[in-house]
N, C-alpha and C. Protein backbone atom coordinates (compact mmCIF):
# COMPACT_ATOMS: atom_id res chain seq x y z
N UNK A 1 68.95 76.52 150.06
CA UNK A 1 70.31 76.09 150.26
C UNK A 1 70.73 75.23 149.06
N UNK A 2 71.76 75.35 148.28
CA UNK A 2 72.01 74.93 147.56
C UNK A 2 72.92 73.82 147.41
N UNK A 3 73.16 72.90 146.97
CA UNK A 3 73.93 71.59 146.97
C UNK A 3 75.35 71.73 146.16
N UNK A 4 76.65 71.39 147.50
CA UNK A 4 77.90 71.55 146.67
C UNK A 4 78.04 70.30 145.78
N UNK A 5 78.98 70.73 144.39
CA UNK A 5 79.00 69.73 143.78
C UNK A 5 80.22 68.64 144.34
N UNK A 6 79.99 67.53 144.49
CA UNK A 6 81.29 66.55 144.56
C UNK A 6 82.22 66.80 143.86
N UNK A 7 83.48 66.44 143.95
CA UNK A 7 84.44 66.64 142.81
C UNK A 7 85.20 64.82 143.02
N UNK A 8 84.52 63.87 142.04
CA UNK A 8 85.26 62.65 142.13
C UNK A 8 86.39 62.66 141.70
N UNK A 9 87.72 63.62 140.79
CA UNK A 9 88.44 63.08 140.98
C UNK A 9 89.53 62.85 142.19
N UNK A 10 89.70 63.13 143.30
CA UNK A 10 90.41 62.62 144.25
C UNK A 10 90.59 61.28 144.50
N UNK A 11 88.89 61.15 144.39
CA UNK A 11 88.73 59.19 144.85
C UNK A 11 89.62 58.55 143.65
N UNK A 12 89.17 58.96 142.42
CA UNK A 12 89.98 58.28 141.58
C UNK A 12 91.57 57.86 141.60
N UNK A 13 91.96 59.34 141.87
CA UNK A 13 93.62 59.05 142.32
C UNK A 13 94.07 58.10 143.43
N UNK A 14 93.10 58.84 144.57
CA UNK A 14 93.41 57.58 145.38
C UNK A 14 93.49 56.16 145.19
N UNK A 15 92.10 55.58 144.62
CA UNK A 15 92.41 54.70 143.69
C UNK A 15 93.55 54.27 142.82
N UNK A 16 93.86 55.05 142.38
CA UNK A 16 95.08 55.34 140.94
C UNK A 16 96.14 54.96 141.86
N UNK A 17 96.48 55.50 143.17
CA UNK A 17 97.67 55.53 143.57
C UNK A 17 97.85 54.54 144.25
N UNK A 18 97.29 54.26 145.08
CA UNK A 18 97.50 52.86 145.57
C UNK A 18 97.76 51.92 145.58
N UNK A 19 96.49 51.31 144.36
CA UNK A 19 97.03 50.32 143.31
C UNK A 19 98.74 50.54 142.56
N UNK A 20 98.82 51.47 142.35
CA UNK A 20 99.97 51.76 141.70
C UNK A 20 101.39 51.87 142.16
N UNK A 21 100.96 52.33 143.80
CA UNK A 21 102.13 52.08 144.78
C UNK A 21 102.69 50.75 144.75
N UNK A 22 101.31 49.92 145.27
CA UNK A 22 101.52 48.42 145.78
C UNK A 22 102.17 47.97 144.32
N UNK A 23 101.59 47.64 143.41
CA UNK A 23 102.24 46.81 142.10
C UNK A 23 103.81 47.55 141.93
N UNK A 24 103.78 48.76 142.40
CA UNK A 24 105.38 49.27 141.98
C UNK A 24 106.32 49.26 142.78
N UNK A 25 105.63 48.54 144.39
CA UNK A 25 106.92 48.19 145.43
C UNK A 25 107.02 46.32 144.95
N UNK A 26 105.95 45.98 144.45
CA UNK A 26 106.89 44.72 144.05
C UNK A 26 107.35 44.36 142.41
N UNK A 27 107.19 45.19 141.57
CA UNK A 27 108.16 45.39 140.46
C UNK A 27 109.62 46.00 140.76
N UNK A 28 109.88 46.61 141.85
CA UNK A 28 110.81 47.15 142.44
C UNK A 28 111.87 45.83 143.41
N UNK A 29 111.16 45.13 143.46
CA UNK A 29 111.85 43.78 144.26
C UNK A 29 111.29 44.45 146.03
N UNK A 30 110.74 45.15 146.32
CA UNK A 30 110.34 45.54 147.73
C UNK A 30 109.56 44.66 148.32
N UNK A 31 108.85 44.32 147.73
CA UNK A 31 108.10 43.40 148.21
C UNK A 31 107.67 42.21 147.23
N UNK A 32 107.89 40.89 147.53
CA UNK A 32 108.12 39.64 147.19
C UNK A 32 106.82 39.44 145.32
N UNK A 33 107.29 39.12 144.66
CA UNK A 33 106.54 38.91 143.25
C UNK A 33 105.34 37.82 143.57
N UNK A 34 105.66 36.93 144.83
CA UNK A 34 104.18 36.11 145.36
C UNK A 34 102.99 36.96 145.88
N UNK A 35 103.36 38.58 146.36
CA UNK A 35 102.23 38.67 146.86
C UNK A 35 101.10 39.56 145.89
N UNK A 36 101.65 39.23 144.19
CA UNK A 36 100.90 39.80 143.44
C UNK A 36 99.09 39.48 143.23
N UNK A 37 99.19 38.45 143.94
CA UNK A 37 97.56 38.36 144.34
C UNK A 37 97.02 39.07 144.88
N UNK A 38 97.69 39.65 146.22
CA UNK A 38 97.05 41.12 146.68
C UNK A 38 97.01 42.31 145.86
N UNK A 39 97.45 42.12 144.94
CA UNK A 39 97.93 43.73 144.02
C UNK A 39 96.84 43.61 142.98
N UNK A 40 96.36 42.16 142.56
CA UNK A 40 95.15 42.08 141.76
C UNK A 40 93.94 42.08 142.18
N UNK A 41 93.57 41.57 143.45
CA UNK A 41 92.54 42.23 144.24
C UNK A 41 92.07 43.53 144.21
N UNK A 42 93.32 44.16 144.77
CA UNK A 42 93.43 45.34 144.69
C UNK A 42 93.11 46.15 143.53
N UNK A 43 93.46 45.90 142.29
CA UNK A 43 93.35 45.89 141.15
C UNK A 43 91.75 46.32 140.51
N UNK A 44 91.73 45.17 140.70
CA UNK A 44 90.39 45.13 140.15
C UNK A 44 89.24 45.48 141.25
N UNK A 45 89.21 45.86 142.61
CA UNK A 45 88.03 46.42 143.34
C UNK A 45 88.19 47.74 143.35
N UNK A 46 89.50 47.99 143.18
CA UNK A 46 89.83 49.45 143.98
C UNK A 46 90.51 50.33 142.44
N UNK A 47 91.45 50.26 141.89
CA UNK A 47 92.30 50.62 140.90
C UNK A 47 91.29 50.37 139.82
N UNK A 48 90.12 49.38 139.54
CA UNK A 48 89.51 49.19 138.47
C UNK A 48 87.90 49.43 138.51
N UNK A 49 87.42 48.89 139.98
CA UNK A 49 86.05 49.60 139.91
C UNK A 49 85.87 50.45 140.12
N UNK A 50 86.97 51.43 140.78
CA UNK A 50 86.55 52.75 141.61
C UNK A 50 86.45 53.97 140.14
N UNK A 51 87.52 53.07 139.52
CA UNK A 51 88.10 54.44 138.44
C UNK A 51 87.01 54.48 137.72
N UNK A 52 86.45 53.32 137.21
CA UNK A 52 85.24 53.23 135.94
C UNK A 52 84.38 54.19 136.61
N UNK A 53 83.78 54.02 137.71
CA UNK A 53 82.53 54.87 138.74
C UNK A 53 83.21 56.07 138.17
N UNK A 54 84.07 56.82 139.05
CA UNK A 54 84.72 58.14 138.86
C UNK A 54 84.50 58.34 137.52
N UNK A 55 85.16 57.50 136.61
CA UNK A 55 85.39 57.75 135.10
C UNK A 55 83.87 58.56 134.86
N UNK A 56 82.66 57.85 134.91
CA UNK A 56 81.63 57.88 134.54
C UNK A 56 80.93 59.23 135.32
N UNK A 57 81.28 59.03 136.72
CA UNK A 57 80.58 60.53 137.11
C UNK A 57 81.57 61.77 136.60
N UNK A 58 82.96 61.69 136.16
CA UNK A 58 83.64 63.08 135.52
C UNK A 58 82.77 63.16 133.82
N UNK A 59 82.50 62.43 133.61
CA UNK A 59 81.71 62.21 132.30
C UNK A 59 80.47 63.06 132.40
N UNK A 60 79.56 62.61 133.73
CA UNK A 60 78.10 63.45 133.72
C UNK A 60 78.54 64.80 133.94
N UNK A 61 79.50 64.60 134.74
CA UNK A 61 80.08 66.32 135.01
C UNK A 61 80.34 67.11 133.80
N UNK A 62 80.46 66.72 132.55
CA UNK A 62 81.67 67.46 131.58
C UNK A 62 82.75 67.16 131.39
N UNK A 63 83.09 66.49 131.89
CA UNK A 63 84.70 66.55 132.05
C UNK A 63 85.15 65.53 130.64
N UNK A 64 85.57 65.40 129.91
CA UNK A 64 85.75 64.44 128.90
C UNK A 64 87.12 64.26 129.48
N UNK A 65 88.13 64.80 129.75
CA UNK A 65 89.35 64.57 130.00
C UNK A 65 89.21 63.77 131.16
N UNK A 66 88.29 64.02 132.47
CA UNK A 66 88.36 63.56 133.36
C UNK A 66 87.78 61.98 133.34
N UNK A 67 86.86 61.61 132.12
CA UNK A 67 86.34 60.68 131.99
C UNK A 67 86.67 59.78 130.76
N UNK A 68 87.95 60.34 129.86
CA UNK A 68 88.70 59.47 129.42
C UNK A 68 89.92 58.95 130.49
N UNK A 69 90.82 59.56 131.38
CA UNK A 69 91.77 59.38 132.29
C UNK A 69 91.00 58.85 133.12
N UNK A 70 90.14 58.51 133.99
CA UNK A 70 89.62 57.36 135.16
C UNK A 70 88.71 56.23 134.69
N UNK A 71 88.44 56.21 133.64
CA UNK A 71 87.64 55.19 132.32
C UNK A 71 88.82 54.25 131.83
N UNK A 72 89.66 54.86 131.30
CA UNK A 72 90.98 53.99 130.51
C UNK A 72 91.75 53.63 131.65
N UNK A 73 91.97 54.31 133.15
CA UNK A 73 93.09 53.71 133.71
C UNK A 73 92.01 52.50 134.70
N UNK A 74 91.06 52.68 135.17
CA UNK A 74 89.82 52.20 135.52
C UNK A 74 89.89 50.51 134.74
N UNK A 75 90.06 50.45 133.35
CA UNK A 75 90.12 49.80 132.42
C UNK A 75 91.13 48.89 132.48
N UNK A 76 92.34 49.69 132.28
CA UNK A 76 93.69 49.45 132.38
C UNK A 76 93.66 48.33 133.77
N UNK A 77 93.56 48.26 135.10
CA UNK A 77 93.55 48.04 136.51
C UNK A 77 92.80 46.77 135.88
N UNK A 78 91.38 46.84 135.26
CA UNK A 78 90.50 45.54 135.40
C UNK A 78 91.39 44.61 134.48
N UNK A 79 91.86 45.19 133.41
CA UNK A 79 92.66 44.45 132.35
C UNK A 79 94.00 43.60 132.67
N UNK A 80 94.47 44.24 133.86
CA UNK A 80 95.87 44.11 134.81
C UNK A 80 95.73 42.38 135.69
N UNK A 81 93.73 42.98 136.16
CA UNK A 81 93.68 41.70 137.29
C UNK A 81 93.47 40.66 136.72
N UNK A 82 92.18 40.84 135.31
CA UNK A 82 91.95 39.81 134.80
C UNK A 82 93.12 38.80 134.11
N UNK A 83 94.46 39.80 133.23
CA UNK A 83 94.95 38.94 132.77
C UNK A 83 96.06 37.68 134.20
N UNK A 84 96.25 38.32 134.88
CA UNK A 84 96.83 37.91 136.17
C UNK A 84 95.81 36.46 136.70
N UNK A 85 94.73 37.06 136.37
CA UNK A 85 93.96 35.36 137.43
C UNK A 85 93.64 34.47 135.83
N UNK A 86 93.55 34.93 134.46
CA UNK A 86 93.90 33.84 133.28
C UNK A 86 94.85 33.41 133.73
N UNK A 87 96.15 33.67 134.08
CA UNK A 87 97.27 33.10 133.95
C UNK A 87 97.27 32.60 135.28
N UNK A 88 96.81 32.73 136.01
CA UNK A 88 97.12 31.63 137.08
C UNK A 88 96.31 30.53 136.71
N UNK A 89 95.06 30.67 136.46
CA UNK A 89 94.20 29.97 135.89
C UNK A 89 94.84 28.61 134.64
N UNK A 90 95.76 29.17 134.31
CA UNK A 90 96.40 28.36 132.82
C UNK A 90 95.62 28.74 132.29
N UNK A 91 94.75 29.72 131.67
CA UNK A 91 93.87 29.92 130.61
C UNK A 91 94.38 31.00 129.39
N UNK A 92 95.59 31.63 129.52
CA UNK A 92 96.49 32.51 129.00
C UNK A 92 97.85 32.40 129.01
N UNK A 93 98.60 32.12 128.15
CA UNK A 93 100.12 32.52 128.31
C UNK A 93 100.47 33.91 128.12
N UNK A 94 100.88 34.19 128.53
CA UNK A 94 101.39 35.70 128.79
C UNK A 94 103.15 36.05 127.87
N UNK A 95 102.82 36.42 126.55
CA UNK A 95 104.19 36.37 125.96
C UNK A 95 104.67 37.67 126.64
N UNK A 96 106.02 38.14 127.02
CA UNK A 96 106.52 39.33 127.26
C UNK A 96 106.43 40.67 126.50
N UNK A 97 106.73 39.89 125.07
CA UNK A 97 107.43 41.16 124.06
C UNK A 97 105.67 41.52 123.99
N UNK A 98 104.73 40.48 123.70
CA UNK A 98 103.36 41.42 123.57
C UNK A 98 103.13 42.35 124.51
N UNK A 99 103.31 41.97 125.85
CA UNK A 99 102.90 42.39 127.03
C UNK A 99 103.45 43.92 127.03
N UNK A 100 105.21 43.79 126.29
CA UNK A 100 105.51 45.07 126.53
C UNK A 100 104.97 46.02 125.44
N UNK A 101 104.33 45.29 124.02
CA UNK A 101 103.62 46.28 122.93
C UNK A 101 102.55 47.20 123.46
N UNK A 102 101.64 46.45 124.70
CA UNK A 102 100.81 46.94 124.92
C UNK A 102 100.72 48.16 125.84
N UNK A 103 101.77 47.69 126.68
CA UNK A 103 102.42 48.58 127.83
C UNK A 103 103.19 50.14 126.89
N UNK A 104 103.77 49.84 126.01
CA UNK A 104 104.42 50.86 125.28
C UNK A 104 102.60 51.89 124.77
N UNK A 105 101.64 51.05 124.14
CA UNK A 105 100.42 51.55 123.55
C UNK A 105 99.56 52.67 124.96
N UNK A 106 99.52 51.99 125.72
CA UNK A 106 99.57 52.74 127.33
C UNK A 106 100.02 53.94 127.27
N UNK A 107 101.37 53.83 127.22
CA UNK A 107 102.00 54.97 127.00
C UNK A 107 101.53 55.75 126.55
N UNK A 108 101.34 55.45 124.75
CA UNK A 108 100.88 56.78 123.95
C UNK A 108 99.79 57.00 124.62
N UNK A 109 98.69 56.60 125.38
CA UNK A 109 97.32 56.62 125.57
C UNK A 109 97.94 58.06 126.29
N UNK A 110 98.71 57.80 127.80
CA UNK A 110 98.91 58.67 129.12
C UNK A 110 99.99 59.71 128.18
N UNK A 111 100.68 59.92 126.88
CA UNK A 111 101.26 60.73 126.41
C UNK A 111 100.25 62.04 125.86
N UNK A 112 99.10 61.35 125.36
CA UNK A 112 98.54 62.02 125.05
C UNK A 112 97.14 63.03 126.08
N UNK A 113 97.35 62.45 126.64
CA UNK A 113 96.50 62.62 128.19
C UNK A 113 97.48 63.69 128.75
N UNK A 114 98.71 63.38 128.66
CA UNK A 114 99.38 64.47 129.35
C UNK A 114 99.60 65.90 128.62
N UNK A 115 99.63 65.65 127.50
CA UNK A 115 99.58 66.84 126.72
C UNK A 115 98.48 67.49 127.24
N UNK A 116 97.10 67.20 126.92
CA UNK A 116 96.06 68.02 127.34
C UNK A 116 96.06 68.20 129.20
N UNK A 117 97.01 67.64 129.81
CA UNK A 117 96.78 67.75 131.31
C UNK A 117 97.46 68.93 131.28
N UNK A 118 98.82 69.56 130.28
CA UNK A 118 99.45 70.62 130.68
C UNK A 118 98.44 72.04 130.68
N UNK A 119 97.12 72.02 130.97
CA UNK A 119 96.11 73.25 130.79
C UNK A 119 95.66 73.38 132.59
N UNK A 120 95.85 71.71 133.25
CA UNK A 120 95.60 71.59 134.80
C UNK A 120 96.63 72.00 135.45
N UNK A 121 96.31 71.80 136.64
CA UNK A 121 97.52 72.08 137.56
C UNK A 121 98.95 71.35 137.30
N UNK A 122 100.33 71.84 137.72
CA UNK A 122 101.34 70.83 137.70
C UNK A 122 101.45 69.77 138.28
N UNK A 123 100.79 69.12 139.86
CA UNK A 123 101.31 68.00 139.90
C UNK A 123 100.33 67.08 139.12
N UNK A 124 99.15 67.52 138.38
CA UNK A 124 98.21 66.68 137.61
C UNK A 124 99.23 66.43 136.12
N UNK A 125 99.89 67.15 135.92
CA UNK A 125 100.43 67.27 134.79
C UNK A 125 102.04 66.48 135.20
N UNK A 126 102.44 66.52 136.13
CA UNK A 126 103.36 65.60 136.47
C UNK A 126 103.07 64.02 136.80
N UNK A 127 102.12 64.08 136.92
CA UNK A 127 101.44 62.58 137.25
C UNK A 127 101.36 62.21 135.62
N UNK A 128 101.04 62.43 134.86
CA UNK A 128 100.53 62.12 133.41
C UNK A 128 102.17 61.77 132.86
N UNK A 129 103.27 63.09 133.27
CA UNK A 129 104.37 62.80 132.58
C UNK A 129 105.39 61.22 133.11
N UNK A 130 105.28 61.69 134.79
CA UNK A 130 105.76 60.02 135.23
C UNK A 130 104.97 58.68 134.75
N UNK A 131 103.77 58.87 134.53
CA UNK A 131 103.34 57.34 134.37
C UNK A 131 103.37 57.44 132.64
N UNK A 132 103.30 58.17 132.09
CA UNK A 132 103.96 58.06 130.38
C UNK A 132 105.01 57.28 130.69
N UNK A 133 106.34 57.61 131.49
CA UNK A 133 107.85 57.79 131.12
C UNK A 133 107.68 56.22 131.96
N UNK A 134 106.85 55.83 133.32
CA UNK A 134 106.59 54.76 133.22
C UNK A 134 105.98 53.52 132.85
N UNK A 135 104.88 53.85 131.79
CA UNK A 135 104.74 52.77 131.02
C UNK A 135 106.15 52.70 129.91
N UNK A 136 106.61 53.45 129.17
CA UNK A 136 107.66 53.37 128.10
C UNK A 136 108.62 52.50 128.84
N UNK A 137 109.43 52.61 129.75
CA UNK A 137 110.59 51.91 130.18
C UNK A 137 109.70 50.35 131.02
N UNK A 138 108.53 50.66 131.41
CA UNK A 138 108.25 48.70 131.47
C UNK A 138 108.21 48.53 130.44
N UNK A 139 107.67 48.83 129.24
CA UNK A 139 106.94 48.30 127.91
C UNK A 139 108.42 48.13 127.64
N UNK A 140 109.79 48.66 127.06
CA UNK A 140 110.55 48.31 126.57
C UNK A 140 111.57 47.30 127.43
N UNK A 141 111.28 47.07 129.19
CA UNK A 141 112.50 46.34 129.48
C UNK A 141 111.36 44.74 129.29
N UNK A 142 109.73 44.69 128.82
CA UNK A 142 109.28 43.14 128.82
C UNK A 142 109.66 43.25 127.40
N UNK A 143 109.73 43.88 126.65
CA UNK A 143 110.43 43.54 124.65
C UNK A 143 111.39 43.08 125.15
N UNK A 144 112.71 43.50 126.12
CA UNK A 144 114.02 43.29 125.44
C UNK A 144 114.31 42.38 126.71
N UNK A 145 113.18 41.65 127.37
CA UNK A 145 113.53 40.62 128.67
C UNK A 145 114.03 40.89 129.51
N UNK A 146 114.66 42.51 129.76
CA UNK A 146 115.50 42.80 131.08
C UNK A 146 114.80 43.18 132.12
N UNK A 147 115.08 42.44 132.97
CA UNK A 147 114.48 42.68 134.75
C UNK A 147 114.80 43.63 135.06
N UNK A 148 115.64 44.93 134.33
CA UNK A 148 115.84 46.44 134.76
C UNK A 148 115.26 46.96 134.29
N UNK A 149 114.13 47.05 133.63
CA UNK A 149 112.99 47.56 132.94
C UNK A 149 112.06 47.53 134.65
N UNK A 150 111.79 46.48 134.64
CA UNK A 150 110.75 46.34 135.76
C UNK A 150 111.30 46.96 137.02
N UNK A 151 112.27 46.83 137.48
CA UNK A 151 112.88 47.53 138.30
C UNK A 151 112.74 49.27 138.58
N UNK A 152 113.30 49.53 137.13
CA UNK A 152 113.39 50.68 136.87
C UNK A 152 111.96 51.59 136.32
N UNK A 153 111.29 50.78 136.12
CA UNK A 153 109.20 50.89 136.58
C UNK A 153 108.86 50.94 137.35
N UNK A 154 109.49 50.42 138.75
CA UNK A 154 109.13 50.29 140.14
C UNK A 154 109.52 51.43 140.78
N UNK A 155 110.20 51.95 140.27
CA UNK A 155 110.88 53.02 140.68
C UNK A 155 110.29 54.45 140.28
N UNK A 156 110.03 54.36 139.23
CA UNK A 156 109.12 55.43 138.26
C UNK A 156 107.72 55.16 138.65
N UNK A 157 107.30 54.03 139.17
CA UNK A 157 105.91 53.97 139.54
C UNK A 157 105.25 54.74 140.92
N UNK A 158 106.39 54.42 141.54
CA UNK A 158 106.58 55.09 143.28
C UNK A 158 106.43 56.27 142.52
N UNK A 159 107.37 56.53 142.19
CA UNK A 159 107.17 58.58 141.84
C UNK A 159 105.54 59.02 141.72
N UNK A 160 105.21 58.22 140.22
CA UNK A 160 103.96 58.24 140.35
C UNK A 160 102.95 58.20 141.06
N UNK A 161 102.95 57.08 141.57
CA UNK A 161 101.78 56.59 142.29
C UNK A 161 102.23 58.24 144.00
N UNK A 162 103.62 58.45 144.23
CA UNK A 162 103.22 59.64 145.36
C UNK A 162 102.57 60.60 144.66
N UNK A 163 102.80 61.09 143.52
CA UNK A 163 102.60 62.20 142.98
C UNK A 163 101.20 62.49 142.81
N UNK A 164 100.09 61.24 142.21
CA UNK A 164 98.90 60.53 142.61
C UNK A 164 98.43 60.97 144.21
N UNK A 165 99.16 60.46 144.84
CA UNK A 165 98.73 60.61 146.48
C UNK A 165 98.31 61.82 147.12
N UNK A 166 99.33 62.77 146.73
CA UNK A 166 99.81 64.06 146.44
C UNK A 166 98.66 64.79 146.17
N UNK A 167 98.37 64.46 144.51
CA UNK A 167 97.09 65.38 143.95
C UNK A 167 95.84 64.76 144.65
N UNK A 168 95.54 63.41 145.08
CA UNK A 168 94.23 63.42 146.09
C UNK A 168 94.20 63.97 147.10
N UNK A 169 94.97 64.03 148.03
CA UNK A 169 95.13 64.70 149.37
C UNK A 169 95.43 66.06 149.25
N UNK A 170 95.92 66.75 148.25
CA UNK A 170 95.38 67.88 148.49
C UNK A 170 94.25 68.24 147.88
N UNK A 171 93.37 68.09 147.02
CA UNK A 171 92.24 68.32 146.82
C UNK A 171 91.08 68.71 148.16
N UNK A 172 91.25 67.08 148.75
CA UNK A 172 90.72 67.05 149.56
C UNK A 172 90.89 67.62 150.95
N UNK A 173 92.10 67.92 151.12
CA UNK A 173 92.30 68.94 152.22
C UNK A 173 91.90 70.50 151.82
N UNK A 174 92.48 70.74 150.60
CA UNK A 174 92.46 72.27 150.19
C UNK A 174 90.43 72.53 150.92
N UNK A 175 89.44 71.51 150.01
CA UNK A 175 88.70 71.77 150.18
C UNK A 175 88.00 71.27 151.18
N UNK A 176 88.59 70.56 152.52
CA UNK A 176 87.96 70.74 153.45
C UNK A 176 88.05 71.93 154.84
N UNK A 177 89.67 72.58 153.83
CA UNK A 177 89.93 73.79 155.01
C UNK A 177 89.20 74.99 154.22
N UNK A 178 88.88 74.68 152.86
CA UNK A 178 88.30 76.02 152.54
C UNK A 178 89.26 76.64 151.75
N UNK A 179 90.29 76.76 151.64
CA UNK A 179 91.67 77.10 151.18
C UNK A 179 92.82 76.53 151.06
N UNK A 180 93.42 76.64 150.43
CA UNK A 180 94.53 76.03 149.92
C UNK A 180 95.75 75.95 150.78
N UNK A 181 95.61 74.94 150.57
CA UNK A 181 96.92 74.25 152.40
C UNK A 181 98.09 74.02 151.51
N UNK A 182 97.50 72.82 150.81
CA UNK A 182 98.28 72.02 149.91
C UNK A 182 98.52 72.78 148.33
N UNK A 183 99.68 73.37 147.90
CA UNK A 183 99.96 73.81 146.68
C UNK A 183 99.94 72.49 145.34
N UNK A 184 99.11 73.07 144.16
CA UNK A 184 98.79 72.13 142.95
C UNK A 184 99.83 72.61 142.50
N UNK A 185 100.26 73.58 141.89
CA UNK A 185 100.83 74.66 140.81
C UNK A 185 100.50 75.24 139.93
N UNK A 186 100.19 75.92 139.25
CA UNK A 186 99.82 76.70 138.18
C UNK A 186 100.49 75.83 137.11
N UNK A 187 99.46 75.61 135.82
CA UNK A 187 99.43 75.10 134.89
C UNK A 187 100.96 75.32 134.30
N UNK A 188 101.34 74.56 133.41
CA UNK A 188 102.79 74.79 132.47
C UNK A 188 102.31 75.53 131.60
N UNK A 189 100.93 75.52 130.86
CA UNK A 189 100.60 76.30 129.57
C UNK A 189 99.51 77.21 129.75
């Protein structure tokens, strides 16, 4: 009898999405900017340790794509919580316009991630294009100080983070019915 292989990325998304929900209902004003302590928790157990794990088993698998995308966002999540408890800490000031250089650098990271995602399914490849289009518009509304940047991230993040939800749950349904319940789409390229 032979042993099926796991397929970690689902967990990852799940991961991915969650985290990504929660931080983007309160960049959205949905829920209060105090309860960003839960979102860094979150952050960093779930959004940051889960992804590195994943990252690392799509890695033993082959997957280089799969283990640069849950490695860097894995990364990204620990980088999110840590700078969050410096700054509560007073051990960091947090300038904006940097904050948004880096957030824009993000970007190119998931721009280029998405290019090579257009070979996967579409909503994998739609997930890559919303969280591009949402790092660019946070990264440029912390440069130019406008609270409609963040807003309008919160908003683009939700997309994301369902679209995230989306590609874990059906994975994991497709392959616990055996067949495909849940439609991915056929690649763009």
């Amino acid at each position: 009898m032979s042993v099926k292989q796991l397929s970690p990325g689902p967990l990852g998304l799940a991961a991915f999405a969650m985290t990504t929900t929660a931080l983007s209902l309160i960049n959205l004003g949905v829920l209060p900017k105090e309860g960003v302590g839960v979102v860094v928790s979150l952050a960093l157990a779930y959004g940051g340790l889960i992804q590195i794990l994943v990252g690392w088993w799509e890695g033993k698998a082959g997957s280089t794509f799969g283990f640069v995308a849950f490695s860097s966002y894995g990364a990204f999540w620990i980088y999110f919580g840590l700078l969050n408890v410096l700054a509560a800490l007073g051990l960091v000031k947090v300038n904006t316009a940097t904050a948004g250089i880096v957030l824009l650098l993000w970007g190119f990271l998931t721009l280029y991630l998405w290019i090579a995602s257009l070979k996967g399914n579409l909503i994998t490849s739609l997930v890559f294009l919303f969280l591009t289009i949402t790092f660019v518009v946070l990264g440029a509304g912390d440069i130019a100080g406008a609270e409609i940047g963040a807003k309008a991230g919160g908003a683009l993040g939700l997309v994301t983070g369902g679209l995230a939800w989306y590609n874990s749950l059906a994975v994991v349904i497709n392959e616990s019915f055996g067949k495909k319940v849940c439609p991915l789409g056929k690649p763009l390229k």
